[in-house]
PDB file of N, CA and C in Angstrom:
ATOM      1  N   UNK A   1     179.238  98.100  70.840  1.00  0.00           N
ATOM      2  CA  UNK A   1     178.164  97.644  71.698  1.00  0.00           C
ATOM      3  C   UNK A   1     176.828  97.980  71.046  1.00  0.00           C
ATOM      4  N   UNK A   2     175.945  96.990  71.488  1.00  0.00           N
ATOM      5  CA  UNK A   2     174.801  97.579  70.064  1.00  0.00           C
ATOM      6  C   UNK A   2     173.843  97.987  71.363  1.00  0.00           C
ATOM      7  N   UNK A   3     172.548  98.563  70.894  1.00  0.00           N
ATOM      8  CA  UNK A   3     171.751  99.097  71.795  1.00  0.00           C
ATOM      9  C   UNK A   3     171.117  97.912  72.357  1.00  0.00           C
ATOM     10  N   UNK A   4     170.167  98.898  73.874  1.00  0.00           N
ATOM     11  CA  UNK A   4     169.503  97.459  74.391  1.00  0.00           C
ATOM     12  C   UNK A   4     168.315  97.542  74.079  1.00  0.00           C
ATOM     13  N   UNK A   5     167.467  96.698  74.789  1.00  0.00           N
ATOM     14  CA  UNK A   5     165.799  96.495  74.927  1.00  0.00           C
ATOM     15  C   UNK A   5     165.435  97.894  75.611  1.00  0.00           C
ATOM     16  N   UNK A   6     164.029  98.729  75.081  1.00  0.00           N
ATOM     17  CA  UNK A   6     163.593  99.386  75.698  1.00  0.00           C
ATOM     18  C   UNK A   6     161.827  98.896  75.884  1.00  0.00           C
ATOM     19  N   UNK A   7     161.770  98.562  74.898  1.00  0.00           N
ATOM     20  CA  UNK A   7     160.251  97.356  74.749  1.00  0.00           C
ATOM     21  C   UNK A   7     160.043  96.627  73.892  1.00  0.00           C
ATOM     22  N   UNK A   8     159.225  95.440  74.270  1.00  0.00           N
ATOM     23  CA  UNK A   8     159.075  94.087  73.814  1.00  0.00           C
ATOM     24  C   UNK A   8     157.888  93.271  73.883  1.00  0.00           C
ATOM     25  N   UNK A   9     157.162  93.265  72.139  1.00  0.00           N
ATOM     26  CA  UNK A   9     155.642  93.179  72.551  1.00  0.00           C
ATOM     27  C   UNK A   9     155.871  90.815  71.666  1.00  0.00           C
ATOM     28  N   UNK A  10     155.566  90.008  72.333  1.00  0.00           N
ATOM     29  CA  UNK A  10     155.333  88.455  71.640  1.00  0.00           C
ATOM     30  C   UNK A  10     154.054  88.729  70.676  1.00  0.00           C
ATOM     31  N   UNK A  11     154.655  88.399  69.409  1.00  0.00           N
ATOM     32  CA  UNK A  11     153.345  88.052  68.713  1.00  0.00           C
ATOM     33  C   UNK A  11     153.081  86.502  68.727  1.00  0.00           C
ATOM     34  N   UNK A  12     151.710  86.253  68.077  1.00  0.00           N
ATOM     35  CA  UNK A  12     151.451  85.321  68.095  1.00  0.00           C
ATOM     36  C   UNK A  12     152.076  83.647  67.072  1.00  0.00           C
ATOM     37  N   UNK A  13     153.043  84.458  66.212  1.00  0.00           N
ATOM     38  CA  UNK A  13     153.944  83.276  65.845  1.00  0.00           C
ATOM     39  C   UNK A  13     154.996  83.402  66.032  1.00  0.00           C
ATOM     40  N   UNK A  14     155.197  83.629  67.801  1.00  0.00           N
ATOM     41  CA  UNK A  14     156.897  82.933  68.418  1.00  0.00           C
ATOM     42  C   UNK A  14     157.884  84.026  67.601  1.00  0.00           C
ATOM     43  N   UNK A  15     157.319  85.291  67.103  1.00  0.00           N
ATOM     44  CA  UNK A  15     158.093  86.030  66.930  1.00  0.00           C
ATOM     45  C   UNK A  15     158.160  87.423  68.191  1.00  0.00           C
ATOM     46  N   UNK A  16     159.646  88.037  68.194  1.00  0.00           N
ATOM     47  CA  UNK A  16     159.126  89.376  68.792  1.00  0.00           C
ATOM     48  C   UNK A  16     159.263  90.464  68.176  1.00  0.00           C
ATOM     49  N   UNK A  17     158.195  91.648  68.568  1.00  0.00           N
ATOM     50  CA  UNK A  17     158.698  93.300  68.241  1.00  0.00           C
ATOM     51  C   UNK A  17     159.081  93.593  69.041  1.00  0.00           C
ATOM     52  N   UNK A  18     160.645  94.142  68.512  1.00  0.00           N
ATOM     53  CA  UNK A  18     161.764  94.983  70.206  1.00  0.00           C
ATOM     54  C   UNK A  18     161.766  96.271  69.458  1.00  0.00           C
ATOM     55  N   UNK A  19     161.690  96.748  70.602  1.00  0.00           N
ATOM     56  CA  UNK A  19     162.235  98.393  70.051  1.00  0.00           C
ATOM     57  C   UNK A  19     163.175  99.057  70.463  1.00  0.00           C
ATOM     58  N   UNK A  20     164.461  98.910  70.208  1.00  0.00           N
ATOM     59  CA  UNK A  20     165.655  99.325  70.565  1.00  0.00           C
ATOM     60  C   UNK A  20     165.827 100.558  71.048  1.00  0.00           C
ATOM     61  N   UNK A  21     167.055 100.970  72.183  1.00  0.00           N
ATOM     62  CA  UNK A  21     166.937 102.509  72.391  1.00  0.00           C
ATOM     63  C   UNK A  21     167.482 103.106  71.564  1.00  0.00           C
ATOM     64  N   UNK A  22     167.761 102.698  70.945  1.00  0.00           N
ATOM     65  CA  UNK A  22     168.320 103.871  69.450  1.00  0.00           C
ATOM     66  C   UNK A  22     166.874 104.076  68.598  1.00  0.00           C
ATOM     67  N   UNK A  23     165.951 103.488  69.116  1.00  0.00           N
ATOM     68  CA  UNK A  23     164.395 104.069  68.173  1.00  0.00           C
ATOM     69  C   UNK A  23     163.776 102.911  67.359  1.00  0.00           C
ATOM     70  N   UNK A  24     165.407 101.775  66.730  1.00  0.00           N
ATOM     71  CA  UNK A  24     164.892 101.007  65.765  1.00  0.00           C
ATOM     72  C   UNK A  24     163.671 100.045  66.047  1.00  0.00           C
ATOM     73  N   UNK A  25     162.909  99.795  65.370  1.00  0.00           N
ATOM     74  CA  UNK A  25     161.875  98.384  65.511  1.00  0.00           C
ATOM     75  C   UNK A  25     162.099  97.366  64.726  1.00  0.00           C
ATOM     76  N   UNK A  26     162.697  95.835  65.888  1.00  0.00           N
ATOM     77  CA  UNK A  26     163.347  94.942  64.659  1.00  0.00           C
ATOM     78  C   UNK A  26     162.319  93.547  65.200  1.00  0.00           C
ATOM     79  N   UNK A  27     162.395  92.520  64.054  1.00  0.00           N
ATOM     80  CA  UNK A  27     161.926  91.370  64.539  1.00  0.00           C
ATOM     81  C   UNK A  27     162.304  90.155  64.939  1.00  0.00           C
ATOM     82  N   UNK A  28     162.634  89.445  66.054  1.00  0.00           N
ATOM     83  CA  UNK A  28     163.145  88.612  66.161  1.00  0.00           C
ATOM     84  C   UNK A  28     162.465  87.493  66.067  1.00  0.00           C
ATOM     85  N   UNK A  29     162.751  86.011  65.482  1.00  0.00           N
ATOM     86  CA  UNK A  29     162.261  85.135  65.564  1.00  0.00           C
ATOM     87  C   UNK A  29     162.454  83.810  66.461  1.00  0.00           C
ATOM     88  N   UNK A  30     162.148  83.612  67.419  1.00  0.00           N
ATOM     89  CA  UNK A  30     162.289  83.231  68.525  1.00  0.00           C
ATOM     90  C   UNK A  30     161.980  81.087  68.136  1.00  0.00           C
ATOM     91  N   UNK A  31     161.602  81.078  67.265  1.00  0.00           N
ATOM     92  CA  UNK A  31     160.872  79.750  66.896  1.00  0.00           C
ATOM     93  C   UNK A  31     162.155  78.459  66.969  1.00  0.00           C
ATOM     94  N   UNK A  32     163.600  79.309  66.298  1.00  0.00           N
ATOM     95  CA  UNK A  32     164.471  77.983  66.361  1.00  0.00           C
ATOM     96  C   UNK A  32     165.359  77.964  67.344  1.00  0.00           C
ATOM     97  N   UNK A  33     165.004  78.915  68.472  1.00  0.00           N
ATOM     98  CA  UNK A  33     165.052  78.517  69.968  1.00  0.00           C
ATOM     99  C   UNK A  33     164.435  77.146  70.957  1.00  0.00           C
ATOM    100  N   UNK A  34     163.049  77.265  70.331  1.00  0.00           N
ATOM    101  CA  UNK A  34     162.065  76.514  71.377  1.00  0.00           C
ATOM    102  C   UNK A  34     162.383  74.934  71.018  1.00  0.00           C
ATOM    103  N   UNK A  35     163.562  74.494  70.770  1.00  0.00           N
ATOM    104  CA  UNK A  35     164.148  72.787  70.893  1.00  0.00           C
ATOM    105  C   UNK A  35     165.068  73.096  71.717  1.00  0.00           C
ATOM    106  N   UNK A  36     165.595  74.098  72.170  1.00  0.00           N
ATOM    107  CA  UNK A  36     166.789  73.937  73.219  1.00  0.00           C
ATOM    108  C   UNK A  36     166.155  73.921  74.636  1.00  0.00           C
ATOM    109  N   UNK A  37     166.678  73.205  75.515  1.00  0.00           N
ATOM    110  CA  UNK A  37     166.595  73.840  77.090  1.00  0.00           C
ATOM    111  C   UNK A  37     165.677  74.193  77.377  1.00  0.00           C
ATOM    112  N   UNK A  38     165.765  75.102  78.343  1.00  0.00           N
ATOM    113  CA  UNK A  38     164.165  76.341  78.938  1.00  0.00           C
ATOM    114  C   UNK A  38     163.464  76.959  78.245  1.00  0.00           C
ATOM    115  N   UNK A  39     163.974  76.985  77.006  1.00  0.00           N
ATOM    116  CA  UNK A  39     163.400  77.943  75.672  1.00  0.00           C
ATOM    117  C   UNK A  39     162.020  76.672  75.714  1.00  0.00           C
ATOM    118  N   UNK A  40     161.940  75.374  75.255  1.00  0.00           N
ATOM    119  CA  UNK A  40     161.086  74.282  75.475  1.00  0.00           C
ATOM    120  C   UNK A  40     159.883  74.949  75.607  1.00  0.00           C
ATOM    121  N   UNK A  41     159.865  75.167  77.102  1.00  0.00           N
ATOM    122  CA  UNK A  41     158.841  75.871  78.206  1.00  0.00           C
ATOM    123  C   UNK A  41     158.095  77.411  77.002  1.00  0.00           C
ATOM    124  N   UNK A  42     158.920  77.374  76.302  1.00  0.00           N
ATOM    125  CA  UNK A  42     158.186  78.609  75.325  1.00  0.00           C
ATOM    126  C   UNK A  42     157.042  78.066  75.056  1.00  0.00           C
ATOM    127  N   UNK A  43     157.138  76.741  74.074  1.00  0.00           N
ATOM    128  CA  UNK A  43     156.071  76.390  73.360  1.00  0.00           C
ATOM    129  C   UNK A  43     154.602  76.946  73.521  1.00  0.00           C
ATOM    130  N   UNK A  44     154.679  76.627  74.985  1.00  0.00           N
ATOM    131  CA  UNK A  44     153.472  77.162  75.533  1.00  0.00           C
ATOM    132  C   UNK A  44     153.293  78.457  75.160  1.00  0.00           C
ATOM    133  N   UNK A  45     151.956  79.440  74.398  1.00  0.00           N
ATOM    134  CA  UNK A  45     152.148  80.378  73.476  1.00  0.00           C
ATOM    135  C   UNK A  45     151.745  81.554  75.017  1.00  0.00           C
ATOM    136  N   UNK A  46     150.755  80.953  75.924  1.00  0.00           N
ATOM    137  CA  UNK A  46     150.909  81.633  76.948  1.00  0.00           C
ATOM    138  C   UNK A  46     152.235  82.045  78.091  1.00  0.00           C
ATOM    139  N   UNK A  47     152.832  80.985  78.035  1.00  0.00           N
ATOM    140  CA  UNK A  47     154.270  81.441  78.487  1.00  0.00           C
ATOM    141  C   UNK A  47     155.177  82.193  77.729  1.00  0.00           C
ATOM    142  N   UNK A  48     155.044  81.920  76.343  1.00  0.00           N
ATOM    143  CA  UNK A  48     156.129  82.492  75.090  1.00  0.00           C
ATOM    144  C   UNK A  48     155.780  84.341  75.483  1.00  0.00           C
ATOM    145  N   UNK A  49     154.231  84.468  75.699  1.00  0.00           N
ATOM    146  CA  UNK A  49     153.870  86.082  75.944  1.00  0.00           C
ATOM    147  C   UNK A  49     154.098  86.422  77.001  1.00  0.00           C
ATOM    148  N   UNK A  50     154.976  85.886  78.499  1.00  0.00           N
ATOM    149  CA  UNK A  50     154.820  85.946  79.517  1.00  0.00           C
ATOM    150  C   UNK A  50     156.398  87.401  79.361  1.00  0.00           C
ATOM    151  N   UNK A  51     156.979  87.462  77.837  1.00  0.00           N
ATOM    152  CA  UNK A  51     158.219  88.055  77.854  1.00  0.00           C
ATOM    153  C   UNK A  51     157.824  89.485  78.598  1.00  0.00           C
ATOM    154  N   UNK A  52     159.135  90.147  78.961  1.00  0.00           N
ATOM    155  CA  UNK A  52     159.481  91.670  79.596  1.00  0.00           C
ATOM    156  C   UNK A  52     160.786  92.136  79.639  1.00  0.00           C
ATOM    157  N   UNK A  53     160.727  93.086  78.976  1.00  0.00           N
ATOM    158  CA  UNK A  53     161.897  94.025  79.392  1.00  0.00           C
ATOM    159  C   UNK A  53     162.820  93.850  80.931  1.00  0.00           C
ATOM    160  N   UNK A  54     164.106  93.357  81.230  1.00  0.00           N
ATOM    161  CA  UNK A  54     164.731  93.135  81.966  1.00  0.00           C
ATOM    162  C   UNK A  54     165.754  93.917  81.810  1.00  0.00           C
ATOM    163  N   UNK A  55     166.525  94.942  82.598  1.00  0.00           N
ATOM    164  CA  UNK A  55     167.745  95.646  82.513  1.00  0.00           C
ATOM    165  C   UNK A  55     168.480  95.276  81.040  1.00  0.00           C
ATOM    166  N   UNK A  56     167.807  95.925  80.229  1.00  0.00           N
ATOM    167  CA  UNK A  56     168.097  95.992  78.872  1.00  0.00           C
ATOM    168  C   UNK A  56     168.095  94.939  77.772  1.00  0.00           C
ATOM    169  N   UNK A  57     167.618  94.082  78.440  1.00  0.00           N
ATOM    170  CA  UNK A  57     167.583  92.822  77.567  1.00  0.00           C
ATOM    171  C   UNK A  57     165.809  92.153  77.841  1.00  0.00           C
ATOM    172  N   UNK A  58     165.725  90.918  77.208  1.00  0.00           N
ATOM    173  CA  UNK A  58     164.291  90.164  77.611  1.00  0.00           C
ATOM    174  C   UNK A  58     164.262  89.023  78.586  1.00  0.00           C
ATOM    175  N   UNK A  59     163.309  88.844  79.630  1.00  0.00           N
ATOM    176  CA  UNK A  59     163.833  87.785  80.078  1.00  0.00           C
ATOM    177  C   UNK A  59     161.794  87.491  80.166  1.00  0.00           C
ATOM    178  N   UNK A  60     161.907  85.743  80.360  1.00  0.00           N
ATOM    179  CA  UNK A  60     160.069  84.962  80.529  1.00  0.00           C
ATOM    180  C   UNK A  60     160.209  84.751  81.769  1.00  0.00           C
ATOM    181  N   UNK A  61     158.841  84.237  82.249  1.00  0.00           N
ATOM    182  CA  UNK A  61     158.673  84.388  83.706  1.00  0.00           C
ATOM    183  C   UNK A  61     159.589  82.785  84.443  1.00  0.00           C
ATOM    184  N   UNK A  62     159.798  82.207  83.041  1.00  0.00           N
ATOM    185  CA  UNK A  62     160.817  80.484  83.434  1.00  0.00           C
ATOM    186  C   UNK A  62     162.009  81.190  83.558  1.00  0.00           C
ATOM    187  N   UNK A  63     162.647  82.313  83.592  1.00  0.00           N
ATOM    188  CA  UNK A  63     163.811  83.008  83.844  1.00  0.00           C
ATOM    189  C   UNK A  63     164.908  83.121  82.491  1.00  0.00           C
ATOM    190  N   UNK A  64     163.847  82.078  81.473  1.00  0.00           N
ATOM    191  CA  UNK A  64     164.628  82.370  80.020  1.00  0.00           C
ATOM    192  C   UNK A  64     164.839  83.713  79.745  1.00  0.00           C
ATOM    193  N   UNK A  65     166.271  84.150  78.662  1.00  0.00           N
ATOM    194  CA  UNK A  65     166.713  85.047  78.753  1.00  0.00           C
ATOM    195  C   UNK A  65     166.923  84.859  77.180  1.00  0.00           C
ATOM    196  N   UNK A  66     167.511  86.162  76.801  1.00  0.00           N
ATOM    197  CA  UNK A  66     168.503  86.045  75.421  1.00  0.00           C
ATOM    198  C   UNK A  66     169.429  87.467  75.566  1.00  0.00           C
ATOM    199  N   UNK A  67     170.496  87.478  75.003  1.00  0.00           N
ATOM    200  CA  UNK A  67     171.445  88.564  75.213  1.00  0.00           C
ATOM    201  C   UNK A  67     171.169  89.824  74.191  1.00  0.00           C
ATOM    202  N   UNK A  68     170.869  90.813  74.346  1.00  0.00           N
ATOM    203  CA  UNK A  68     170.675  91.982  73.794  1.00  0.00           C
ATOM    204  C   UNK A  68     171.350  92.122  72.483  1.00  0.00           C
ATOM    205  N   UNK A  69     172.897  91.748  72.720  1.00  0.00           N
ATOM    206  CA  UNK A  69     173.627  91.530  71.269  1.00  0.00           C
ATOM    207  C   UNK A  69     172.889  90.612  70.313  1.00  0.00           C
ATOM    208  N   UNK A  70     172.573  89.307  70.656  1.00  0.00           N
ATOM    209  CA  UNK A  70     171.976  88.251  69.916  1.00  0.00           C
ATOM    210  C   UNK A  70     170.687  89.060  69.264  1.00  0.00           C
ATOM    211  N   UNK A  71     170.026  89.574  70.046  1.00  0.00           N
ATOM    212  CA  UNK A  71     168.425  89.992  69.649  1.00  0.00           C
ATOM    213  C   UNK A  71     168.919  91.322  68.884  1.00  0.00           C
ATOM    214  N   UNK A  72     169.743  92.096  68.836  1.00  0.00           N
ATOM    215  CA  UNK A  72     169.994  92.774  68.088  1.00  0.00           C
ATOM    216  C   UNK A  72     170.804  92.282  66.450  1.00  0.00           C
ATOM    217  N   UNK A  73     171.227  91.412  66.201  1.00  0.00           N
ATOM    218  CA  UNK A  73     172.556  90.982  65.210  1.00  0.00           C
ATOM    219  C   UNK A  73     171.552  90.175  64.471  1.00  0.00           C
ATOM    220  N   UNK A  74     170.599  89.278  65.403  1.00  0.00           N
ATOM    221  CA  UNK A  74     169.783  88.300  64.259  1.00  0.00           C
ATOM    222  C   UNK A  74     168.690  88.617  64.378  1.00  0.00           C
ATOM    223  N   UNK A  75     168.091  89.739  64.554  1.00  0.00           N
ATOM    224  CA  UNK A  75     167.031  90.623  63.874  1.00  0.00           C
ATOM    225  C   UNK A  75     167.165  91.009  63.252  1.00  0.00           C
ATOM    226  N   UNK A  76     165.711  91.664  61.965  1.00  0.00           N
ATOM    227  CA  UNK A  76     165.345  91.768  60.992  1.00  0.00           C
ATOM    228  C   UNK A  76     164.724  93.462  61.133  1.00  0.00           C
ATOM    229  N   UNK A  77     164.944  94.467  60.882  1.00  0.00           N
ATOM    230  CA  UNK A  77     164.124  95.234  60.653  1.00  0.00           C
ATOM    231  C   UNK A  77     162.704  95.146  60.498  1.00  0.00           C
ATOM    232  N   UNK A  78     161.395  95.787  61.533  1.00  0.00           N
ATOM    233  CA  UNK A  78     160.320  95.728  61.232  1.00  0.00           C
ATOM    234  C   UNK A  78     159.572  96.602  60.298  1.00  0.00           C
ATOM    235  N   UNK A  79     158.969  96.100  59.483  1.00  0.00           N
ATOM    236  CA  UNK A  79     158.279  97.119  58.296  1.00  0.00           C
ATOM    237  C   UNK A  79     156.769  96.625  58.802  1.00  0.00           C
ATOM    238  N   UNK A  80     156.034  97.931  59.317  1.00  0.00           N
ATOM    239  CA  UNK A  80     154.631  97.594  59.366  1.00  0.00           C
ATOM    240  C   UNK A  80     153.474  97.585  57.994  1.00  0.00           C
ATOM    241  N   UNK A  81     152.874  96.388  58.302  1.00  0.00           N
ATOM    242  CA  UNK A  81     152.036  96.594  57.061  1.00  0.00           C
ATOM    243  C   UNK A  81     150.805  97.296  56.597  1.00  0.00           C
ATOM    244  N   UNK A  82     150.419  97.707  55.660  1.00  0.00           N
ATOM    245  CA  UNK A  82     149.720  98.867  55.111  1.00  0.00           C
ATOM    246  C   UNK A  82     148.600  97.912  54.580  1.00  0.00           C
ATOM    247  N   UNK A  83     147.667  98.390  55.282  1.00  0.00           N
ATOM    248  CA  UNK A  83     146.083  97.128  55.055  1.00  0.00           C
ATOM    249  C   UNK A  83     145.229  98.313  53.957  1.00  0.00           C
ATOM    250  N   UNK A  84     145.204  98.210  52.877  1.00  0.00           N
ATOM    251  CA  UNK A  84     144.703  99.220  51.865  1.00  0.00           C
ATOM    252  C   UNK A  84     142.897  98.777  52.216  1.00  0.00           C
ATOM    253  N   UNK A  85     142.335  99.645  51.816  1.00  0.00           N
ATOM    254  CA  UNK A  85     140.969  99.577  52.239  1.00  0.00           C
ATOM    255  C   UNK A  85     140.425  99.487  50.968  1.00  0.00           C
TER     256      UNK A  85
END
């Protein structure tokens, strides 16, 4: 069983940062969702940010969902980037 959602911030290209309860920070890319179904209703970049933490998983305020396993298996590890001055 892989871990769930503990938080979940939409960036601005239809990707997300989750932060798993095991600590990890991974990225999901949410983009070759938005041709299916209710996912659609993403497009809208104000609805796409409407995401939240739902009993361990994500769910939008259109009641779109994705399964914790999925958002865990086809995520990417997040590496934050280092803006050198």
């Amino acid at each position: 069983m892989n871990p769930r959602v503990n938080k979940v911030d939409a960036l601005d290209d239809f990707t997300l940062l989750i932060v798993f309860e095991n600590g990890e920070e991974r990225s999901f890319d949410v983009k070759p969702y938005l041709n299916k179904g209710i996912f659609a209703e993403l497009e809208n970049l104000d609805n796409f940010k409407s995401v939240h933490v739902s009993e361990g998983t994500i769910r939008w305020e259109n009641d779109a969902y994705l399964c914790p396993d999925t958002l865990f298996e086809d995520s990417v590890p997040y590496k934050r980037q280092l803006h050198k001055k």
